[in-house]
N, C-alpha and C. Protein backbone atom coordinates (compact mmCIF):
# COMPACT_ATOMS: atom_id res chain seq x y z
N UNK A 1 44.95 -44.81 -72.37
CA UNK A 1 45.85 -45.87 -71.95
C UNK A 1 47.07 -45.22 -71.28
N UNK A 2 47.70 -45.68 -70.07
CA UNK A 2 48.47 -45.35 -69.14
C UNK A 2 49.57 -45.24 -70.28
N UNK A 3 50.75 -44.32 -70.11
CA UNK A 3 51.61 -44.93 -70.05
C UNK A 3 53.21 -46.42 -69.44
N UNK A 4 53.69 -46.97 -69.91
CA UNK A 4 54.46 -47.76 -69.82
C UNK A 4 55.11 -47.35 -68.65
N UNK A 5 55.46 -47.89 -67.34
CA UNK A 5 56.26 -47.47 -66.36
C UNK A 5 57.90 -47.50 -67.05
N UNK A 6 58.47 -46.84 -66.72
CA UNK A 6 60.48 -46.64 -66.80
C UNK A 6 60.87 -47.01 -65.50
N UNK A 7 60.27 -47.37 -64.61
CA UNK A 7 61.25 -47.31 -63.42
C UNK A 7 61.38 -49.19 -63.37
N UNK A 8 60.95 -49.80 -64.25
CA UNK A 8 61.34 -51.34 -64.38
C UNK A 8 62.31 -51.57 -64.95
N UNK A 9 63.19 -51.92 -64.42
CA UNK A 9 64.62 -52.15 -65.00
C UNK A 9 64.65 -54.06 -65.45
N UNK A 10 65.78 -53.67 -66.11
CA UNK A 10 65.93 -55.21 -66.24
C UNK A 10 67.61 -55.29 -65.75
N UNK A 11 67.83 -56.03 -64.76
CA UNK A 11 68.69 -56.75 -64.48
C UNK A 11 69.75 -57.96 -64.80
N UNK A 12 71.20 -57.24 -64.41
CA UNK A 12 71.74 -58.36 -65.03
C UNK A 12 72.37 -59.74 -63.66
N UNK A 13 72.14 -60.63 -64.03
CA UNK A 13 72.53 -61.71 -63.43
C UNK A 13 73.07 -62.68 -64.32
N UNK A 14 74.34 -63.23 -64.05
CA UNK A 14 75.00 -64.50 -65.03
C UNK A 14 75.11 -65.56 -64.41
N UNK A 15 74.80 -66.58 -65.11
CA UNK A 15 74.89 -67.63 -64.53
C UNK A 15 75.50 -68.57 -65.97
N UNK A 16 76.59 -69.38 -65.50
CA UNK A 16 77.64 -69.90 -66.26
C UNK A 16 77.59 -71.35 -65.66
N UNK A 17 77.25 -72.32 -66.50
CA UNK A 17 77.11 -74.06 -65.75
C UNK A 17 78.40 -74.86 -66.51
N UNK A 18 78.99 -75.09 -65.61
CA UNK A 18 80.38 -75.89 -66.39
C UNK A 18 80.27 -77.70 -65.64
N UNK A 19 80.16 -78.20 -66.56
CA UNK A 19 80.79 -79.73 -65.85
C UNK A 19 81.95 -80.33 -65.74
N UNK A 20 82.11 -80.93 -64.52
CA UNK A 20 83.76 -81.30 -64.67
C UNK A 20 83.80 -82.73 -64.77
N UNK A 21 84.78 -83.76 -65.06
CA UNK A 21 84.51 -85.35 -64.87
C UNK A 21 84.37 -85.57 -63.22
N UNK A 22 84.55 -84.83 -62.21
CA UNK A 22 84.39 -85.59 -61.05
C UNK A 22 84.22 -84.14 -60.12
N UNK A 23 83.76 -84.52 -58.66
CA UNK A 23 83.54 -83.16 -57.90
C UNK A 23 84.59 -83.38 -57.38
N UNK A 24 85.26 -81.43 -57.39
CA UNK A 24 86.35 -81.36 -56.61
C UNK A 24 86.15 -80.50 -55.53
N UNK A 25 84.94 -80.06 -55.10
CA UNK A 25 84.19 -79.14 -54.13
C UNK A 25 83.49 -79.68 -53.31
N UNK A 26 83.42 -79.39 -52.19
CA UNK A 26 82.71 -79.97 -50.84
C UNK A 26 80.98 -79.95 -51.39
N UNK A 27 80.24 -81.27 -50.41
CA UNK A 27 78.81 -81.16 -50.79
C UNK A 27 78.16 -80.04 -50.79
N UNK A 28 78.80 -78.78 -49.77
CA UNK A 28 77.89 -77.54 -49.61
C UNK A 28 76.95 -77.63 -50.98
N UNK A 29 75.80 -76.90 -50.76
CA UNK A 29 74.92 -76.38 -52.17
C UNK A 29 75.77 -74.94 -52.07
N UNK A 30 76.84 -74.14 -51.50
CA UNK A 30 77.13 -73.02 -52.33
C UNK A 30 78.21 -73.11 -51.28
N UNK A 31 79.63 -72.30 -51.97
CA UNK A 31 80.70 -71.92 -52.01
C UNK A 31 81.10 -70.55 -52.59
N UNK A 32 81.55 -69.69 -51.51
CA UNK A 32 81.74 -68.29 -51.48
C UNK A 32 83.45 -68.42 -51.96
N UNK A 33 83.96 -66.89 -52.71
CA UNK A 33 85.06 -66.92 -53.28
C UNK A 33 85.34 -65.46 -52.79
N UNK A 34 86.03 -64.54 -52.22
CA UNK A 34 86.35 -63.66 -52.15
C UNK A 34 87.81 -63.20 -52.52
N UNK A 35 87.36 -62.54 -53.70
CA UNK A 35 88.67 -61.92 -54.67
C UNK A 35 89.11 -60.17 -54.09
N UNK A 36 90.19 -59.73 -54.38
CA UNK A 36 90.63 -58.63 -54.14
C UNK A 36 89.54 -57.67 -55.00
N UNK A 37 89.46 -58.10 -56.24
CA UNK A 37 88.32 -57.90 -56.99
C UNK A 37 86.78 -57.60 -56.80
N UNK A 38 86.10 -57.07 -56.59
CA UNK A 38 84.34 -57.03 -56.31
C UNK A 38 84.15 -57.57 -57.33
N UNK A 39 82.95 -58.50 -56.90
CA UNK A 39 82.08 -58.97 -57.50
C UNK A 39 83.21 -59.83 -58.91
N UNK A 40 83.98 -60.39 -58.62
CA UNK A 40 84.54 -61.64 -59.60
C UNK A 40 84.75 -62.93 -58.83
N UNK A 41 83.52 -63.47 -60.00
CA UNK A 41 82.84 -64.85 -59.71
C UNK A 41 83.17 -64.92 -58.10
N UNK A 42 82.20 -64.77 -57.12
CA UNK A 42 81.77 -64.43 -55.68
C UNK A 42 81.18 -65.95 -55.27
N UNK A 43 80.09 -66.58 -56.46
CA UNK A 43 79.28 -67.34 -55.57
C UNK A 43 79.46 -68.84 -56.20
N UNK A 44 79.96 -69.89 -55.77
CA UNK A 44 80.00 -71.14 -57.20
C UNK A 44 78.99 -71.83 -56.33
N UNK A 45 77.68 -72.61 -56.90
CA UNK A 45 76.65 -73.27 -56.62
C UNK A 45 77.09 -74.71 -57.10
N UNK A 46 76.86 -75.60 -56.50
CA UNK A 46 76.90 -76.93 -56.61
C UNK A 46 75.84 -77.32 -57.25
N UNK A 47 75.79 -77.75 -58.36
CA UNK A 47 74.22 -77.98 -59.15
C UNK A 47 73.76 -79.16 -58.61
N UNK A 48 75.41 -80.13 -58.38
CA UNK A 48 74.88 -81.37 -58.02
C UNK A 48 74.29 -81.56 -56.89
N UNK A 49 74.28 -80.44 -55.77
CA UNK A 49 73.67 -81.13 -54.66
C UNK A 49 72.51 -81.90 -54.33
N UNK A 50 72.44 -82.52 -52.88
CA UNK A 50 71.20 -83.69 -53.11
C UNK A 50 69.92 -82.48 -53.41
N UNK A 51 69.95 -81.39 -53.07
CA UNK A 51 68.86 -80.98 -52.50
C UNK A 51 68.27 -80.42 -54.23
N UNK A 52 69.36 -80.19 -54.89
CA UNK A 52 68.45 -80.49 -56.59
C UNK A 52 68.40 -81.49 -57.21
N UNK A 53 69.41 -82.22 -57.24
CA UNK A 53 69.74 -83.57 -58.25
C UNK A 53 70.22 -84.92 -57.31
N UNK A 54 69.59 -85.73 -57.91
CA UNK A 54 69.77 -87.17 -57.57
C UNK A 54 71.40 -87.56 -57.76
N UNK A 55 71.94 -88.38 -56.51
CA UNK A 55 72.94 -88.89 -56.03
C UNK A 55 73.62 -89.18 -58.12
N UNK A 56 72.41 -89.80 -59.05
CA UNK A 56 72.94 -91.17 -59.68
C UNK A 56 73.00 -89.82 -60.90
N UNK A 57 72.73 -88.67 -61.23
CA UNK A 57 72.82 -87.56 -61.95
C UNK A 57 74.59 -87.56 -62.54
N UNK A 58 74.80 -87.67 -64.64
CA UNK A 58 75.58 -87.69 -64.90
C UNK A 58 76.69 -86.53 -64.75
N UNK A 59 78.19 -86.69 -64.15
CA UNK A 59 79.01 -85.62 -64.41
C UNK A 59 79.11 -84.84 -62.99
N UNK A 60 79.44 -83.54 -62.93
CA UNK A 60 79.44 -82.73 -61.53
C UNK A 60 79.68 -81.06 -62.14
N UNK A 61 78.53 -80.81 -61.98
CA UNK A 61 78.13 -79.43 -62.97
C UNK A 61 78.24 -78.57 -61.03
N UNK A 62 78.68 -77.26 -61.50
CA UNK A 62 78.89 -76.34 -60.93
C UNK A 62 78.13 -74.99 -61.43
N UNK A 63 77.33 -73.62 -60.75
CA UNK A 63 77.09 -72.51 -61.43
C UNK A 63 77.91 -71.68 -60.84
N UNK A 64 78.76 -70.73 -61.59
CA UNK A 64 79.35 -69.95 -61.32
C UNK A 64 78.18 -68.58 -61.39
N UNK A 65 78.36 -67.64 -60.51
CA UNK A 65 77.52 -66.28 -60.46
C UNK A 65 77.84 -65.22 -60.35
N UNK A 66 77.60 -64.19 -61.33
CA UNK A 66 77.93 -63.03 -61.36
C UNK A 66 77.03 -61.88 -61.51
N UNK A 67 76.94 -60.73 -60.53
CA UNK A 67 76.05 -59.59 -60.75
C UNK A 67 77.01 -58.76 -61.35
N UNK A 68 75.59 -57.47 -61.77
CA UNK A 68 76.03 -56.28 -62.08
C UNK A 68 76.96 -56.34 -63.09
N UNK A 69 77.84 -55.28 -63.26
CA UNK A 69 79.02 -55.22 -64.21
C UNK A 69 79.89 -56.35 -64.34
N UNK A 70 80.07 -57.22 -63.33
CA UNK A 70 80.75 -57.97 -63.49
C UNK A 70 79.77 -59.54 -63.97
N UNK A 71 78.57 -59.40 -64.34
CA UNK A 71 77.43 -59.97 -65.01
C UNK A 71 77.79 -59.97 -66.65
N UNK A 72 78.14 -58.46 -67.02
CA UNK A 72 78.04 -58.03 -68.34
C UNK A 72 79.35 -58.26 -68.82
N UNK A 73 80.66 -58.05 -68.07
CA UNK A 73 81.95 -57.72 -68.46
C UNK A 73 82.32 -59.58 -69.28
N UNK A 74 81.65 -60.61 -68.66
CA UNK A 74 82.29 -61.88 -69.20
C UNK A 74 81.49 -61.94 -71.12
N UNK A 75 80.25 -61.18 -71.41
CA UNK A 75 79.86 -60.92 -72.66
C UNK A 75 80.53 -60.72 -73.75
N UNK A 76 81.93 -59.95 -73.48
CA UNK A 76 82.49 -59.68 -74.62
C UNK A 76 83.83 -60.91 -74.73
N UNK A 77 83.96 -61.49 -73.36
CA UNK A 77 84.87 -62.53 -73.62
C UNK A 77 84.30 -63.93 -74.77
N UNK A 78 85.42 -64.37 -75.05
CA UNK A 78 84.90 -65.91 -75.58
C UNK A 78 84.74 -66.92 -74.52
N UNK A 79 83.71 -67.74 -74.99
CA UNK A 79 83.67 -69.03 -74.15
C UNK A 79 84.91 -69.49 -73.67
N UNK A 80 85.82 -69.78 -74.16
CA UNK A 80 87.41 -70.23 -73.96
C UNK A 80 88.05 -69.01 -72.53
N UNK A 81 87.94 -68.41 -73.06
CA UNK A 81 88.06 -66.90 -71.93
C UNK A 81 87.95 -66.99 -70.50
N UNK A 82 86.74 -67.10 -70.63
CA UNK A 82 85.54 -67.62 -69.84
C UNK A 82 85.99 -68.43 -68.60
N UNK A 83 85.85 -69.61 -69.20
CA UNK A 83 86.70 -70.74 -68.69
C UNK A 83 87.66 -70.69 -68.11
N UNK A 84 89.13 -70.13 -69.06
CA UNK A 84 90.12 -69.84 -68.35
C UNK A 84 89.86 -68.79 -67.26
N UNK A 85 89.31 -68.23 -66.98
CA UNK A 85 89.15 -67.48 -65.43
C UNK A 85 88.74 -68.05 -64.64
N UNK A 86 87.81 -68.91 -64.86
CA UNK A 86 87.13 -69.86 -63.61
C UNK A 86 87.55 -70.59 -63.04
N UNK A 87 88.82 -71.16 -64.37
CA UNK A 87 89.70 -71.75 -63.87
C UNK A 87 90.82 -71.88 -62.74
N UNK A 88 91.16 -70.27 -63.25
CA UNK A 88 92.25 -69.55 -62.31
C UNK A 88 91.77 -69.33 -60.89
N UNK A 89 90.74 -68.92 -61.20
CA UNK A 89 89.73 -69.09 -59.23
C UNK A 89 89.52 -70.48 -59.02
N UNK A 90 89.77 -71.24 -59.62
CA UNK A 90 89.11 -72.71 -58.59
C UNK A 90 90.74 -72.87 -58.39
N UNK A 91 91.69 -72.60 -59.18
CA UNK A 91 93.12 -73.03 -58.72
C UNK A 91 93.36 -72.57 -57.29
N UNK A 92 93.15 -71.30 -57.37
CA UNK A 92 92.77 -70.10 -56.20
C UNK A 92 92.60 -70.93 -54.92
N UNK A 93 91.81 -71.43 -55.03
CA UNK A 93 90.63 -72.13 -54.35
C UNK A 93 90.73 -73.40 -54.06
N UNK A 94 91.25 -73.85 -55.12
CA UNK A 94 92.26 -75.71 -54.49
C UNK A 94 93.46 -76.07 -55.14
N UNK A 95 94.16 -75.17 -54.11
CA UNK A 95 95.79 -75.48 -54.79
C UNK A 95 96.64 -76.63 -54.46
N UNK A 96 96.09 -77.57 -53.52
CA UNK A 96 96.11 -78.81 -53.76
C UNK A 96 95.65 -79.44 -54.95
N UNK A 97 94.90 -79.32 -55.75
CA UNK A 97 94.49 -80.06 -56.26
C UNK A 97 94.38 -80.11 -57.72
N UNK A 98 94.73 -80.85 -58.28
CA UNK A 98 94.64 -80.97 -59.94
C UNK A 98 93.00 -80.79 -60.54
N UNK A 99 92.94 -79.45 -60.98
CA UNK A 99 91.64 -79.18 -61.57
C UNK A 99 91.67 -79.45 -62.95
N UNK A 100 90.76 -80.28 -63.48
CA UNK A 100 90.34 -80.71 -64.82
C UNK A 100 89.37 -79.60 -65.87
N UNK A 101 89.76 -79.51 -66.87
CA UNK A 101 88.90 -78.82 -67.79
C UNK A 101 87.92 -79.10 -68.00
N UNK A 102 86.28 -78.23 -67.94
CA UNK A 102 84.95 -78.86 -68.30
C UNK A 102 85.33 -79.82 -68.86
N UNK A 103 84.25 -80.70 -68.83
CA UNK A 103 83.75 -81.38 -69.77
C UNK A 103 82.95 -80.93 -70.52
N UNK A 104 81.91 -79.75 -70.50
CA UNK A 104 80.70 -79.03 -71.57
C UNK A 104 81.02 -77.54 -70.21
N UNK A 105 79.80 -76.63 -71.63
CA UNK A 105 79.99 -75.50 -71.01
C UNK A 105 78.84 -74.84 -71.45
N UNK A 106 77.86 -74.45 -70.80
CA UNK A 106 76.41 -73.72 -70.88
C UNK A 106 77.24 -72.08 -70.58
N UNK A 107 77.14 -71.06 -71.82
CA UNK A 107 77.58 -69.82 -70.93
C UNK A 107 76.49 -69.10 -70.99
N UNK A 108 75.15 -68.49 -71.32
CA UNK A 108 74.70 -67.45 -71.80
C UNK A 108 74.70 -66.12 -71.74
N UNK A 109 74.58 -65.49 -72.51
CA UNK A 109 74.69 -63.93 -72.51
C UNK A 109 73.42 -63.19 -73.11
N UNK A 110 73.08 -63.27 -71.54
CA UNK A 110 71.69 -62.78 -71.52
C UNK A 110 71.43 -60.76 -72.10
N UNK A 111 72.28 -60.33 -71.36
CA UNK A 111 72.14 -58.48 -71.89
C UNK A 111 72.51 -58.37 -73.17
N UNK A 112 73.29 -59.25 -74.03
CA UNK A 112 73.49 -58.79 -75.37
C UNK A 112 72.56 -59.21 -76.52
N UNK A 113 71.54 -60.13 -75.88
CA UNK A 113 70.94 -61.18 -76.51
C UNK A 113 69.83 -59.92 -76.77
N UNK A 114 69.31 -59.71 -78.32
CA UNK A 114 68.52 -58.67 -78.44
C UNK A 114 67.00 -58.39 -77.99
N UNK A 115 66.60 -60.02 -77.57
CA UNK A 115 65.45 -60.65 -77.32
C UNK A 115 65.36 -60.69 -75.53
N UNK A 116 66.19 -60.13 -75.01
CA UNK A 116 65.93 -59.95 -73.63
C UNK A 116 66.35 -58.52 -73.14
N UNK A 117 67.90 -58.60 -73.04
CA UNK A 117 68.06 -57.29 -72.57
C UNK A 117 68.91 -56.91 -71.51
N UNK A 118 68.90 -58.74 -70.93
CA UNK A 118 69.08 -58.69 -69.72
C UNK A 118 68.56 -60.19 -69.06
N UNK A 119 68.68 -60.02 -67.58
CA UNK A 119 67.89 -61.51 -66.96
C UNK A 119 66.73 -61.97 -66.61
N UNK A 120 66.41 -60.77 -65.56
CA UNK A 120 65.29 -60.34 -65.23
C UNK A 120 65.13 -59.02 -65.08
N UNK A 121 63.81 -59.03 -64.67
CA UNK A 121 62.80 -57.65 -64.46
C UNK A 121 63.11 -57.71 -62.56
N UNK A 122 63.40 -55.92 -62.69
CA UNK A 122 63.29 -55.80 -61.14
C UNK A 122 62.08 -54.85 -60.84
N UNK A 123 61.38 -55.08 -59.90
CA UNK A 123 60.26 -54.21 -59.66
C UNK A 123 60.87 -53.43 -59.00
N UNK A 124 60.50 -51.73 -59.14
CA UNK A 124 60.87 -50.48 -58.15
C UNK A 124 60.23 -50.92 -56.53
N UNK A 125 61.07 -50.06 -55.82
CA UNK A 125 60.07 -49.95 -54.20
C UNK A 125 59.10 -49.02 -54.61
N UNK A 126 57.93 -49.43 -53.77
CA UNK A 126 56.71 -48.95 -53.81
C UNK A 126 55.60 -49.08 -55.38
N UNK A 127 56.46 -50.29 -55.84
CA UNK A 127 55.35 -50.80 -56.96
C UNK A 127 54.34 -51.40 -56.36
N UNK A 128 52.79 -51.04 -56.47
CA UNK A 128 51.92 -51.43 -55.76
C UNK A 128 51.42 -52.96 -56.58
N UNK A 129 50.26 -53.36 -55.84
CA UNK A 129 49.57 -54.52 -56.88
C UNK A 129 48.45 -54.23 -58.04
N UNK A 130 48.27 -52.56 -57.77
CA UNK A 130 47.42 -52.15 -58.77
C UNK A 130 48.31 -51.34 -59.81
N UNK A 131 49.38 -50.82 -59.68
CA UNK A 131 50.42 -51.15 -61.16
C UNK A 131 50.77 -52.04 -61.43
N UNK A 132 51.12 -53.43 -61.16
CA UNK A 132 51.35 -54.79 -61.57
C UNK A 132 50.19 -55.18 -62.93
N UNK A 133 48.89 -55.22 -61.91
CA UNK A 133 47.63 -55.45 -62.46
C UNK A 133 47.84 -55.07 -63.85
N UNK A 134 47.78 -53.46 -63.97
CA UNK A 134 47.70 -52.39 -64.89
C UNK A 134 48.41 -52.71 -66.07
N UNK A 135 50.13 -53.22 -65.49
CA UNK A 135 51.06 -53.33 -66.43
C UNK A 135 50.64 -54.53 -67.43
N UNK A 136 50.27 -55.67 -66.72
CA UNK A 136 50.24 -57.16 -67.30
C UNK A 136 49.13 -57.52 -67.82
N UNK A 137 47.91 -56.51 -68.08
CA UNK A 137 46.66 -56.30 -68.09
C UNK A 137 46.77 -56.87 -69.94
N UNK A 138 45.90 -57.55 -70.43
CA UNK A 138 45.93 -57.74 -71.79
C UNK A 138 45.81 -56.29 -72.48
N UNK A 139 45.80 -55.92 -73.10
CA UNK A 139 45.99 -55.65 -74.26
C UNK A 139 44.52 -55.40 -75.35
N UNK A 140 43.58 -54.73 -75.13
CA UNK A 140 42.24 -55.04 -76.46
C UNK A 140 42.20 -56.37 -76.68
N UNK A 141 41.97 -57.68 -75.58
CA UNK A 141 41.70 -58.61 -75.30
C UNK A 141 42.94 -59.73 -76.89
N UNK A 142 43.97 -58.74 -77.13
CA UNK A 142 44.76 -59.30 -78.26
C UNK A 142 46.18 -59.71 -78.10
N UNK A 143 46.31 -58.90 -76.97
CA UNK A 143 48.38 -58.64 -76.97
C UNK A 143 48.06 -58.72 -75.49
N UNK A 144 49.09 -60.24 -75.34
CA UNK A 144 49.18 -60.60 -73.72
C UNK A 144 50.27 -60.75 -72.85
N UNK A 145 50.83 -60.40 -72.12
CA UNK A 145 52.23 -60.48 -71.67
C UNK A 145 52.51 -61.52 -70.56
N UNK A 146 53.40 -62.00 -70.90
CA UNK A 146 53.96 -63.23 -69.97
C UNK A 146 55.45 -63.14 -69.55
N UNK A 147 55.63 -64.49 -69.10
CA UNK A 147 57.56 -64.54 -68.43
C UNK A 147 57.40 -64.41 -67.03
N UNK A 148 58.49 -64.20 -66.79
CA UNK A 148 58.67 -64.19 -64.98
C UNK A 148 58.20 -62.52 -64.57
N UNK A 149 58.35 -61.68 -65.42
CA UNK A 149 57.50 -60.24 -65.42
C UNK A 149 55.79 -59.99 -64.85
N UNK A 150 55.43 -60.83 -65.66
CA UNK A 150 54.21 -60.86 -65.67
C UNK A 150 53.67 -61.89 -64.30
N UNK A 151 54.65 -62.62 -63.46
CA UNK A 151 54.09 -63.29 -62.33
C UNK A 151 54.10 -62.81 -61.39
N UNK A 152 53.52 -62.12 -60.34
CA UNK A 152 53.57 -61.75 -59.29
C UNK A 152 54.12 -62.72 -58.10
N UNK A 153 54.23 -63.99 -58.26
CA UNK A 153 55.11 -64.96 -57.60
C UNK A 153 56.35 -65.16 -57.88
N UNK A 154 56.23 -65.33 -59.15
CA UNK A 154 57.58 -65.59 -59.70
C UNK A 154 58.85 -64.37 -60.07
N UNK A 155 58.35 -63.00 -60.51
CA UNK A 155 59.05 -61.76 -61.03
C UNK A 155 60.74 -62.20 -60.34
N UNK A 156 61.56 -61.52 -61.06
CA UNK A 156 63.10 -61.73 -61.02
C UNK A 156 63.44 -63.13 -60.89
N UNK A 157 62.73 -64.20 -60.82
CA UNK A 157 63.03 -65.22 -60.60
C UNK A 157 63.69 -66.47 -62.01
């Protein structure tokens, strides 16, 4: 039996869903933020847009996104924490405008969570389809592997 490849990393990606009572962001499906900062909160996604959710969909949920280190660094904050930064960038961001506190707050923390590790699986360059095969291959027809790893359509997704 082969050994286990190492060159599969697992990746961090955050994704943070806050709802507010009303939208204070243009319909775009995404809104870019550029901080003096790399990579702090860069990308806010409109959850509500038409092109995922129906016009009549309760509330106006936003995803905030973060790679890399700056993926991992919101982990050790509290939810409350959290918030208050996102906050401070949407002020950033509409200083006209009176920004309201969520209404709810989805945070997860995917790399600390012992059961992942992380977000996703990144495949190396030059992973062929016959190490894929190899990797996701059962097991003595007993031990089977699944998730977005195991899809060749779906992987990191």
């Amino acid at each position: 039996m082969p050994a286990l490849p190492d060159s599969i990393s697992i990746e961090d990606y955050q994704k943070i869903f806050l709802n507010f009572p009303y939208q204070l962001w243009s319909n775009h499906t995404f809104t870019l933020f550029a901080s003096e900062r790399k990579g702090y909160y860069p990308i806010f996604q409109n959850d509500m847009a038409a092109v995922y959710m129906p016009k009549s969909a309760n509330g106006k949920r936003n995803i905030f996104k973060l790679t890399g280190n700056e993926a991992v660094r919101p982990e050790r904050l509290t939810d409350a924490q959290i918030i208050d930064e996102i906050m401070a960038v949407l002020r950033q961001m509409y200083p006209k405008q009176t920004i309201p506190r969520p209404t709810a707050a989805v945070i997860p923390r995917w790399k600390s969570d012992p059961l992942f590790h992380g977000s996703f699986t990144n495949w190396p360059l030059g992973m062929t389809v016959e190490s894929w095969e190899n990797l996701v291959a059962p097991l003595n027809k007993r031990f089977f592997f699944s998730g977005e790893m195991a899809s060749m359509n779906q992987f990191g997704a």
